[in-house]
C-alpha atoms as a PDB file:
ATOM      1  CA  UNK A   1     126.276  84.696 100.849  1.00  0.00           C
ATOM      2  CA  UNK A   2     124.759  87.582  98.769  1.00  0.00           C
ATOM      3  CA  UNK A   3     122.758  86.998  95.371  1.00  0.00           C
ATOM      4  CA  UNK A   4     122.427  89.624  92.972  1.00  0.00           C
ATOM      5  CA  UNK A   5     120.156  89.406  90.065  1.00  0.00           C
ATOM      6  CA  UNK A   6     121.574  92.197  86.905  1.00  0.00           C
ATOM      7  CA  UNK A   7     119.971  92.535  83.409  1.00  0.00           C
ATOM      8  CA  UNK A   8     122.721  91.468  80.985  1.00  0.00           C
ATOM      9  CA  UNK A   9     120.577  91.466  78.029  1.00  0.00           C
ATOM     10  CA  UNK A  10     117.164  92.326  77.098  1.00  0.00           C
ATOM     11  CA  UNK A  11     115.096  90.665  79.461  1.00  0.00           C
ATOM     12  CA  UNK A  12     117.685  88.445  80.082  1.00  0.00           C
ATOM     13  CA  UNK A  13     118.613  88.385  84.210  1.00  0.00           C
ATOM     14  CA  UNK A  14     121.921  86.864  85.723  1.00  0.00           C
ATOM     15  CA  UNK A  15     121.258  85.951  88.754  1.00  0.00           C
ATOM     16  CA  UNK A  16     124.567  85.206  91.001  1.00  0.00           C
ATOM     17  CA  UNK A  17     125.710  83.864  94.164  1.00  0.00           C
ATOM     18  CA  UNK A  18     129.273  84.379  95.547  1.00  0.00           C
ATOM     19  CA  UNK A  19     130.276  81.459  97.755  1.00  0.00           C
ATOM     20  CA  UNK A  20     133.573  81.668  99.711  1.00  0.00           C
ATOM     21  CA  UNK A  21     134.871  78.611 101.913  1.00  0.00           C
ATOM     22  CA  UNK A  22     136.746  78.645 105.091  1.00  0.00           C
ATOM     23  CA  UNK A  23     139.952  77.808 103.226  1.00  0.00           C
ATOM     24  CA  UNK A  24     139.631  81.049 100.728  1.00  0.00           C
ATOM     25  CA  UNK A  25     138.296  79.226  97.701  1.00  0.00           C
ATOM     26  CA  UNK A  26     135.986  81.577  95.885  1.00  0.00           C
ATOM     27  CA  UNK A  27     132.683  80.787  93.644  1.00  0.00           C
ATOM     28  CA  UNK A  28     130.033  81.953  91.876  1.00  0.00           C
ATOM     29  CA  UNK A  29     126.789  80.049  91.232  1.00  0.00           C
ATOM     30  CA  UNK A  30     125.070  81.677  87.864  1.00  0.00           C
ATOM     31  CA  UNK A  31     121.050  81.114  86.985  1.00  0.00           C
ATOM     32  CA  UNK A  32     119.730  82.803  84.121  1.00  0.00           C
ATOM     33  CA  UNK A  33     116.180  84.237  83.797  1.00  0.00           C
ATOM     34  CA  UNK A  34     115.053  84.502  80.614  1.00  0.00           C
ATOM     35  CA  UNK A  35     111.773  86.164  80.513  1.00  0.00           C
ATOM     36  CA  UNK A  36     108.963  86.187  77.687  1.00  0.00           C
ATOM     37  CA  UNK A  37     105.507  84.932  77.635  1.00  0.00           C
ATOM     38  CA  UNK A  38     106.852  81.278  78.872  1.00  0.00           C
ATOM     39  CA  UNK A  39     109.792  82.648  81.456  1.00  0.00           C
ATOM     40  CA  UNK A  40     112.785  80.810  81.405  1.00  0.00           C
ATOM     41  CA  UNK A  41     114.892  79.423  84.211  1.00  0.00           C
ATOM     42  CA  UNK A  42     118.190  78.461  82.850  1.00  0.00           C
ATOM     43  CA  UNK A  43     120.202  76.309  85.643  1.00  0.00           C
ATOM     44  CA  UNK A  44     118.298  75.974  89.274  1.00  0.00           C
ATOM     45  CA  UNK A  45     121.671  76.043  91.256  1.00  0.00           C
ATOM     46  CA  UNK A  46     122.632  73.599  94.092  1.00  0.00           C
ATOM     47  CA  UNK A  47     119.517  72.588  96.279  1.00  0.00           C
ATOM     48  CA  UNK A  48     120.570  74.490  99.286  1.00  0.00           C
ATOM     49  CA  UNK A  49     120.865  77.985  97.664  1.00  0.00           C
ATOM     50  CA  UNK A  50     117.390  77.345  96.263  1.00  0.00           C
ATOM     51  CA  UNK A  51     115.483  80.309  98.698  1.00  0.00           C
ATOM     52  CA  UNK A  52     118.326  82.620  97.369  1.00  0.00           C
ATOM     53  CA  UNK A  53     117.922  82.150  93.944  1.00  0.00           C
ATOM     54  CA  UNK A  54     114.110  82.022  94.608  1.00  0.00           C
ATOM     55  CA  UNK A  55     114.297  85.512  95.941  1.00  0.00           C
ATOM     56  CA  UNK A  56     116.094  86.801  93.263  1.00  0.00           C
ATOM     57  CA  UNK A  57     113.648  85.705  90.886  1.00  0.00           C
ATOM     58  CA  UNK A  58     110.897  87.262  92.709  1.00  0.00           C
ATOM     59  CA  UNK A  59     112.106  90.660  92.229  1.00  0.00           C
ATOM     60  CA  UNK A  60     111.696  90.481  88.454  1.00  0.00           C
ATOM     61  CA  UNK A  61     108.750  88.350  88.381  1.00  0.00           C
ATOM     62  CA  UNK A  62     106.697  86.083  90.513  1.00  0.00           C
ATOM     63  CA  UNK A  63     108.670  82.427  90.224  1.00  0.00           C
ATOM     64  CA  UNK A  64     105.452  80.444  90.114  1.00  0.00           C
ATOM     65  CA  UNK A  65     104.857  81.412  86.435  1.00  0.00           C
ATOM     66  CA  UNK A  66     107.803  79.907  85.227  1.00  0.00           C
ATOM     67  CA  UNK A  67     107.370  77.682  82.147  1.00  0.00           C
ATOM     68  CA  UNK A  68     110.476  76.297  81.706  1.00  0.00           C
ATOM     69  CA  UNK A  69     112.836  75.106  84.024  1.00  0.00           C
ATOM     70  CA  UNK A  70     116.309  74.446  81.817  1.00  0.00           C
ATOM     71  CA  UNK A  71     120.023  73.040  82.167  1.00  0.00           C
ATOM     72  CA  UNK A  72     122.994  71.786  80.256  1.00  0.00           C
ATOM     73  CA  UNK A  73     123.323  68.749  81.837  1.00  0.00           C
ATOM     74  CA  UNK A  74     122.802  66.604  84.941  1.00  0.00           C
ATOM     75  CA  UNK A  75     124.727  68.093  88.016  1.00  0.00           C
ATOM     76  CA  UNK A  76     124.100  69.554  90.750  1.00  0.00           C
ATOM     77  CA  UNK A  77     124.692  73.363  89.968  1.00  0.00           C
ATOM     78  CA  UNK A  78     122.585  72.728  86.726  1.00  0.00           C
ATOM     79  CA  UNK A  79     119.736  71.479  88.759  1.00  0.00           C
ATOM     80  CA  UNK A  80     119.939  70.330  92.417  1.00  0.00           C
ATOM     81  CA  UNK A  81     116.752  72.689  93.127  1.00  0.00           C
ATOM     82  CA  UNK A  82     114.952  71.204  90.186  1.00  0.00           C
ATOM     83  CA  UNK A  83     112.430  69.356  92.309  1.00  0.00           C
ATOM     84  CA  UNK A  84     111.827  72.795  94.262  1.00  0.00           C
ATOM     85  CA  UNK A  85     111.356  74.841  91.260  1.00  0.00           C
ATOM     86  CA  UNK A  86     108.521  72.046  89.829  1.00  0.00           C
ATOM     87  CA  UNK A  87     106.694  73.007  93.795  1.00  0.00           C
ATOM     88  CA  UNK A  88     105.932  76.282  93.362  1.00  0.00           C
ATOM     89  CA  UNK A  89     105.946  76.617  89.899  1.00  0.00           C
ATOM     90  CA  UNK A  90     102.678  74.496  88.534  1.00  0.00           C
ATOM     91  CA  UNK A  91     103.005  75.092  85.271  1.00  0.00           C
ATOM     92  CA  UNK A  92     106.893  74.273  84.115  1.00  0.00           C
ATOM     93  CA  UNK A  93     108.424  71.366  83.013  1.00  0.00           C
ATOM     94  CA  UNK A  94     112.195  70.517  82.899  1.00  0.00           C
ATOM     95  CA  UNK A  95     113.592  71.286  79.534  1.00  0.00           C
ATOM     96  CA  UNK A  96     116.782  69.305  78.495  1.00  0.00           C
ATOM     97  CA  UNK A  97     118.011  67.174  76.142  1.00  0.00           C
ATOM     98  CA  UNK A  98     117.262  63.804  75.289  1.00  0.00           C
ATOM     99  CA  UNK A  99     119.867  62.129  76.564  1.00  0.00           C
ATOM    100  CA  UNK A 100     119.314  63.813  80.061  1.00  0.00           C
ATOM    101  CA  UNK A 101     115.464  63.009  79.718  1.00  0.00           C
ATOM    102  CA  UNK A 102     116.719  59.360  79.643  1.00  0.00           C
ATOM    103  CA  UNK A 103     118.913  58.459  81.641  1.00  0.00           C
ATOM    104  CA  UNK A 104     118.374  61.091  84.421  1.00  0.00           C
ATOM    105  CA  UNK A 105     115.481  63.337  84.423  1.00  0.00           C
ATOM    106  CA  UNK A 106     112.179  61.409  83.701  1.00  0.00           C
ATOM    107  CA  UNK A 107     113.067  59.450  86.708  1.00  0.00           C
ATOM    108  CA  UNK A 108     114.220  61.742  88.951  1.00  0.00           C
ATOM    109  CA  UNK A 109     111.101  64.025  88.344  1.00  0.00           C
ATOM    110  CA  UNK A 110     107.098  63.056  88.114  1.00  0.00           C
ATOM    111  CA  UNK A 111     106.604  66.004  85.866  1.00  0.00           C
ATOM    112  CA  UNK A 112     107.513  65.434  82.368  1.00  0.00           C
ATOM    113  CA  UNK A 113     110.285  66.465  80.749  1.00  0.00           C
ATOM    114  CA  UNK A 114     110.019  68.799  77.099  1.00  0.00           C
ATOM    115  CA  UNK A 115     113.182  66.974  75.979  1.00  0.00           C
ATOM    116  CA  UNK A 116     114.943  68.872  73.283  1.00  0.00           C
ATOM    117  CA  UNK A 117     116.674  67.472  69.993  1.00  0.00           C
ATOM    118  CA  UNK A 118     119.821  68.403  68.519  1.00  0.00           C
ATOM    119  CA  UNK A 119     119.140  71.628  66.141  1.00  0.00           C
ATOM    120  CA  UNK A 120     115.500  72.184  67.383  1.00  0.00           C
ATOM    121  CA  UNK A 121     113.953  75.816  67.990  1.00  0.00           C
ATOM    122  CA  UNK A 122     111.533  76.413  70.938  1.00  0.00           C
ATOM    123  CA  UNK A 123     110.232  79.910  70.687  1.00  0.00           C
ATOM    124  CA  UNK A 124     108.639  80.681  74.307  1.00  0.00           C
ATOM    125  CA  UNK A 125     106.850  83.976  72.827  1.00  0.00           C
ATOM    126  CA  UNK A 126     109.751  86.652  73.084  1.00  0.00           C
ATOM    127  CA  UNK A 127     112.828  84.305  72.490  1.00  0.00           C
ATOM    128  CA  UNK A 128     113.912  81.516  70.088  1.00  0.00           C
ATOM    129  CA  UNK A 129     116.041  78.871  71.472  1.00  0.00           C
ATOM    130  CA  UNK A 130     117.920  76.318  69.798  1.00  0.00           C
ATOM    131  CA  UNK A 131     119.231  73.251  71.540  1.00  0.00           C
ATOM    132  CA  UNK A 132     122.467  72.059  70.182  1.00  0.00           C
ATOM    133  CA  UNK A 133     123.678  68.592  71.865  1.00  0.00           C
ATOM    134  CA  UNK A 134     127.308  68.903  72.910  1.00  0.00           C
ATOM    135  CA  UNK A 135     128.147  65.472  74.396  1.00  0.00           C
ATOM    136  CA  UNK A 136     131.102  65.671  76.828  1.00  0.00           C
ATOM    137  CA  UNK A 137     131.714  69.589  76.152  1.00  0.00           C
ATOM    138  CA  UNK A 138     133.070  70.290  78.379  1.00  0.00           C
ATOM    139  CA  UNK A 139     131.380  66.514  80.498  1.00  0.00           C
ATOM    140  CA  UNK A 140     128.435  64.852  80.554  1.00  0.00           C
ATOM    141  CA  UNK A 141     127.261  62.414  77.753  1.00  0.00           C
ATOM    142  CA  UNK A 142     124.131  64.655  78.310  1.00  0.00           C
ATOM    143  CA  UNK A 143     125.480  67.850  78.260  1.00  0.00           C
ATOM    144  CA  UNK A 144     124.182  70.145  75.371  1.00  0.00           C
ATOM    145  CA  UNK A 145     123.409  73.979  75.130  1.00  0.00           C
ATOM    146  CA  UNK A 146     120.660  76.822  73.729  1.00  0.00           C
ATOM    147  CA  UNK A 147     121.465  79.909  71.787  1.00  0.00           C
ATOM    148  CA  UNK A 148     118.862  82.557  71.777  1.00  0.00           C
ATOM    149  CA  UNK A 149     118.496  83.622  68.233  1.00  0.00           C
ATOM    150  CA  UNK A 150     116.743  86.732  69.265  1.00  0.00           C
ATOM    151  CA  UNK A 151     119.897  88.184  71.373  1.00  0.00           C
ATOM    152  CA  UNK A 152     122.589  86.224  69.640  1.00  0.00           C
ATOM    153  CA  UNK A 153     123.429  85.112  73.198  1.00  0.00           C
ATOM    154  CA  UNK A 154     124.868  81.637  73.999  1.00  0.00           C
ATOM    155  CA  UNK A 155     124.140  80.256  77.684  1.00  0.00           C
ATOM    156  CA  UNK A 156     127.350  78.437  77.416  1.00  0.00           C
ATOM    157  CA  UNK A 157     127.317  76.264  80.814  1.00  0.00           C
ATOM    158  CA  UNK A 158     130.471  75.372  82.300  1.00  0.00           C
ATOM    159  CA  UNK A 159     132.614  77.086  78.881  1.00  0.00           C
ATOM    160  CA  UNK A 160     134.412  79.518  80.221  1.00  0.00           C
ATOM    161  CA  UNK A 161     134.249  78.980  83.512  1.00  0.00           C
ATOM    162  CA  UNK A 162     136.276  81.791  86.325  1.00  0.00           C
ATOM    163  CA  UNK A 163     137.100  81.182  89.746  1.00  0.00           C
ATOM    164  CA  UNK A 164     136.733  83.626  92.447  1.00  0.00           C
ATOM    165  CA  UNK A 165     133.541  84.797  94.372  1.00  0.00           C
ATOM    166  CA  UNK A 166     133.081  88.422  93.007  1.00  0.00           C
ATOM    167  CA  UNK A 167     131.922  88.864  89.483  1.00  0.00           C
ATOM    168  CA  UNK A 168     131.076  91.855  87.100  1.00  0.00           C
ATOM    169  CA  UNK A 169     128.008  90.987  86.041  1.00  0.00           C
ATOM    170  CA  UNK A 170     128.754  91.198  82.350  1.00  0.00           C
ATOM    171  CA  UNK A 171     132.400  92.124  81.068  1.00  0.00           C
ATOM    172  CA  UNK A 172     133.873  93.031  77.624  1.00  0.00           C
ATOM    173  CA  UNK A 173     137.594  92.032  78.773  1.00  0.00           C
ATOM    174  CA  UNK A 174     139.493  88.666  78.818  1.00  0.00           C
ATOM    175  CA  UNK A 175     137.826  85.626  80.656  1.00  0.00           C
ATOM    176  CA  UNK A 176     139.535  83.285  78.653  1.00  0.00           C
ATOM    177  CA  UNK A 177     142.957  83.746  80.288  1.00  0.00           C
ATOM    178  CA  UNK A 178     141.477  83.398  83.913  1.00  0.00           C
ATOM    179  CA  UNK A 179     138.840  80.322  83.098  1.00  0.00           C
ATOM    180  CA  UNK A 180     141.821  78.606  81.541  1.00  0.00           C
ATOM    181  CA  UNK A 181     144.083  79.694  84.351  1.00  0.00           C
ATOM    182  CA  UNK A 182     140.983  77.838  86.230  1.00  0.00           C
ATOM    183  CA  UNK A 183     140.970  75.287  84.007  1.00  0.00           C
ATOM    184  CA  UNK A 184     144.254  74.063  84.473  1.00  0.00           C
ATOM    185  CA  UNK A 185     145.044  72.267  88.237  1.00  0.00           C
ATOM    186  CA  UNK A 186     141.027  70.851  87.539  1.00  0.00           C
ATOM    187  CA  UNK A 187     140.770  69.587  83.839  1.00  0.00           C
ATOM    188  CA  UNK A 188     137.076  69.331  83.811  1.00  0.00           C
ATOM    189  CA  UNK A 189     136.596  69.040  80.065  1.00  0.00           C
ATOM    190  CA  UNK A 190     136.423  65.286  79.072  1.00  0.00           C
ATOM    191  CA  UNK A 191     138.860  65.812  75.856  1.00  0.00           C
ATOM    192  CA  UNK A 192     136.696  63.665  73.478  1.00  0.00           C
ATOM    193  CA  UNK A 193     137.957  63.080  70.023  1.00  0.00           C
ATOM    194  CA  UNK A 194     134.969  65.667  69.033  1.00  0.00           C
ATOM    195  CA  UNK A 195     135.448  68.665  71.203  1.00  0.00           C
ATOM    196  CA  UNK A 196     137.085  71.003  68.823  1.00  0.00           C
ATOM    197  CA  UNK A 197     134.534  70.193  66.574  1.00  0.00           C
ATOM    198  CA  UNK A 198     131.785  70.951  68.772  1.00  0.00           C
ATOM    199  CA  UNK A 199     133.364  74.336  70.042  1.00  0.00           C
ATOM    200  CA  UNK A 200     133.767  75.298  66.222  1.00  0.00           C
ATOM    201  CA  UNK A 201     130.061  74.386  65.684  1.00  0.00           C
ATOM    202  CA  UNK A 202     129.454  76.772  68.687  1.00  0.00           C
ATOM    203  CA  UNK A 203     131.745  79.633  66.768  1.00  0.00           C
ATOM    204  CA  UNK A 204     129.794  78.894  63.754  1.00  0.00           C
ATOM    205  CA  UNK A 205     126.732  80.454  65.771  1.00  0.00           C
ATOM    206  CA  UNK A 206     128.378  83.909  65.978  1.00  0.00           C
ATOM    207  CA  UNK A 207     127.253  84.451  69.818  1.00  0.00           C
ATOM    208  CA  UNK A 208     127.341  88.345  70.683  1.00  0.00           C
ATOM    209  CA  UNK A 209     126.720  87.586  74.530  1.00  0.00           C
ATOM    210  CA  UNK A 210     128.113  84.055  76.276  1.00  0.00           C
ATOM    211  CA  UNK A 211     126.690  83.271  79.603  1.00  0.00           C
ATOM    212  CA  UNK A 212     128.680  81.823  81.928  1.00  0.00           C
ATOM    213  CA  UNK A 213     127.592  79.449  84.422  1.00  0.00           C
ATOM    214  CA  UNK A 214     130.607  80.501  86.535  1.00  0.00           C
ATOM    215  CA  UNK A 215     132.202  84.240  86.847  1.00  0.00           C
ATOM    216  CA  UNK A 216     130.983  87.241  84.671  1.00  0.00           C
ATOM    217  CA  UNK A 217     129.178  86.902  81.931  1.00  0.00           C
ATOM    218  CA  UNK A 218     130.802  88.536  78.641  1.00  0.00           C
ATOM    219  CA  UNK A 219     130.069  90.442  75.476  1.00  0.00           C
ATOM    220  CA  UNK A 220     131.929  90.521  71.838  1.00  0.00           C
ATOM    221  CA  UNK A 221     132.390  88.650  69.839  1.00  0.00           C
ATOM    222  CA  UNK A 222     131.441  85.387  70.742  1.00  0.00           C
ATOM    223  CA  UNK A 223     132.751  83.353  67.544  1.00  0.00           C
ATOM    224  CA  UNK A 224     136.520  84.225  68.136  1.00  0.00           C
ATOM    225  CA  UNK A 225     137.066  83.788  71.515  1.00  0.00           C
ATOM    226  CA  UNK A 226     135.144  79.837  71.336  1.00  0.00           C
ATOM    227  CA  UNK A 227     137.507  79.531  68.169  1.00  0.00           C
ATOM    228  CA  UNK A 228     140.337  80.326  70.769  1.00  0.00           C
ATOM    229  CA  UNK A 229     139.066  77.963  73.440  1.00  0.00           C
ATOM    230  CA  UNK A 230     138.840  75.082  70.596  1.00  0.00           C
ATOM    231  CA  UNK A 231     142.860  75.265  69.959  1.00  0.00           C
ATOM    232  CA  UNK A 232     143.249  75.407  73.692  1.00  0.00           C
ATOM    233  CA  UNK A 233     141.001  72.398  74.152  1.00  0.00           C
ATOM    234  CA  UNK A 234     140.603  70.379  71.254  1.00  0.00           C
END
């Protein structure tokens, strides 16, 4: 497995791990570091690629001053190496949700979680982030997402999500026709009766930069293309 670690927006890192299993099915495992005067770790990854991703982070800055250690939603990919992260890093918390601090993460974890409600800011010195809940978009009763208000960039999660274990970092051409390509045999988004609404919501935001949890990240204009996934989706 190789990780790279690219700057797709100011300060903003992608950090990525191509997986490839014996029977030819390709993957990519995203974390984003966000850094500013409290860094940022958007998604941990799975537990075992943990040193990788740990690495990574190391050549940008050293991962025990991470303040915030963020995800979506409760899975493994968003954070299996939560637990890991908290170790070395004395000074983070888990930022989610509420829903995820409930049910899942102030059990899971003896450090606290900075739980997040629908429409609030955090500004970490450097970056604004607003949490917007997105209940089972695309699953997860939990599941919700930030927008950076200072890059116009949407760490979108799952949305958009590309198979295949090689990645340009960021990309400017179609990822909608391969995640939905994806998408299809798989049908990982839960369909609730307020999907398209939450997608439009999303639009509304006018994202300049989406970053994908899975495959490239991408660059345009953000507001069409989630307008496009709602009348695929919703």
């Amino acid at each position: 497995m190789l990780t790279n670690i690219d700057e797709i927006a100011p300060q903003t890192y992608r950090i990525s791990t191509g997986v490839q299993t014996p029977d030819g099915f390709g993957f990519t495992f995203n974390q984003y570091l966000l850094v500013a005067d409290e860094p940022l770790l958007w998604h941990t990854g799975p537990r075992g690629l943990f040193e990788l991703t740990r690495s990574a982070i190391a050549r940008v800055l050293d991962p025990a001053k991470l303040a915030h250690i963020g995800f979506s939603h409760y899975e493994a990919d968003e954070c299996g190496a939560l637990a890991d992260f908290l170790a070395i890093a004395p000074n983070a918390r888990p930022l989610c949700g509420r829903i995820a601090a409930m049910v899942n993460v102030g059990d899971v974890t003896t450090v606290a979680p900075r739980a997040l409600r629908d429409g609030e800011t955090l500004d970490i010195g450097g970056a604004r982030l607003t949490w917007f809940d997105t209940p089972h978009v695309p699953h997860g009763w939990d599941c919700g997402l930030i927008f950076d208000e200072t890059r116009k960039l949407l760490f979108c999660g799952d949305l958009f999500t590309q198979g295949g274990a090689e990645h340009a970092p960021l990309v400017e051409t179609d990822i909608l026709g391969p995640s939905e390509a994806f998408r299809g045999p798989l049908d990982y988004f839960a369909h609730a009766p307020a999907t398209r609404t939450q997608l439009e919501r999303l639009a509304a935001l006018n994202p300049e930069t989406l970053a994908c949890m899975h495959g490239s990240a991408w660059r345009g204009d953000g507001g069409s293309l989630l307008r496009e996934l709602a009348g695929r989706v919703g």
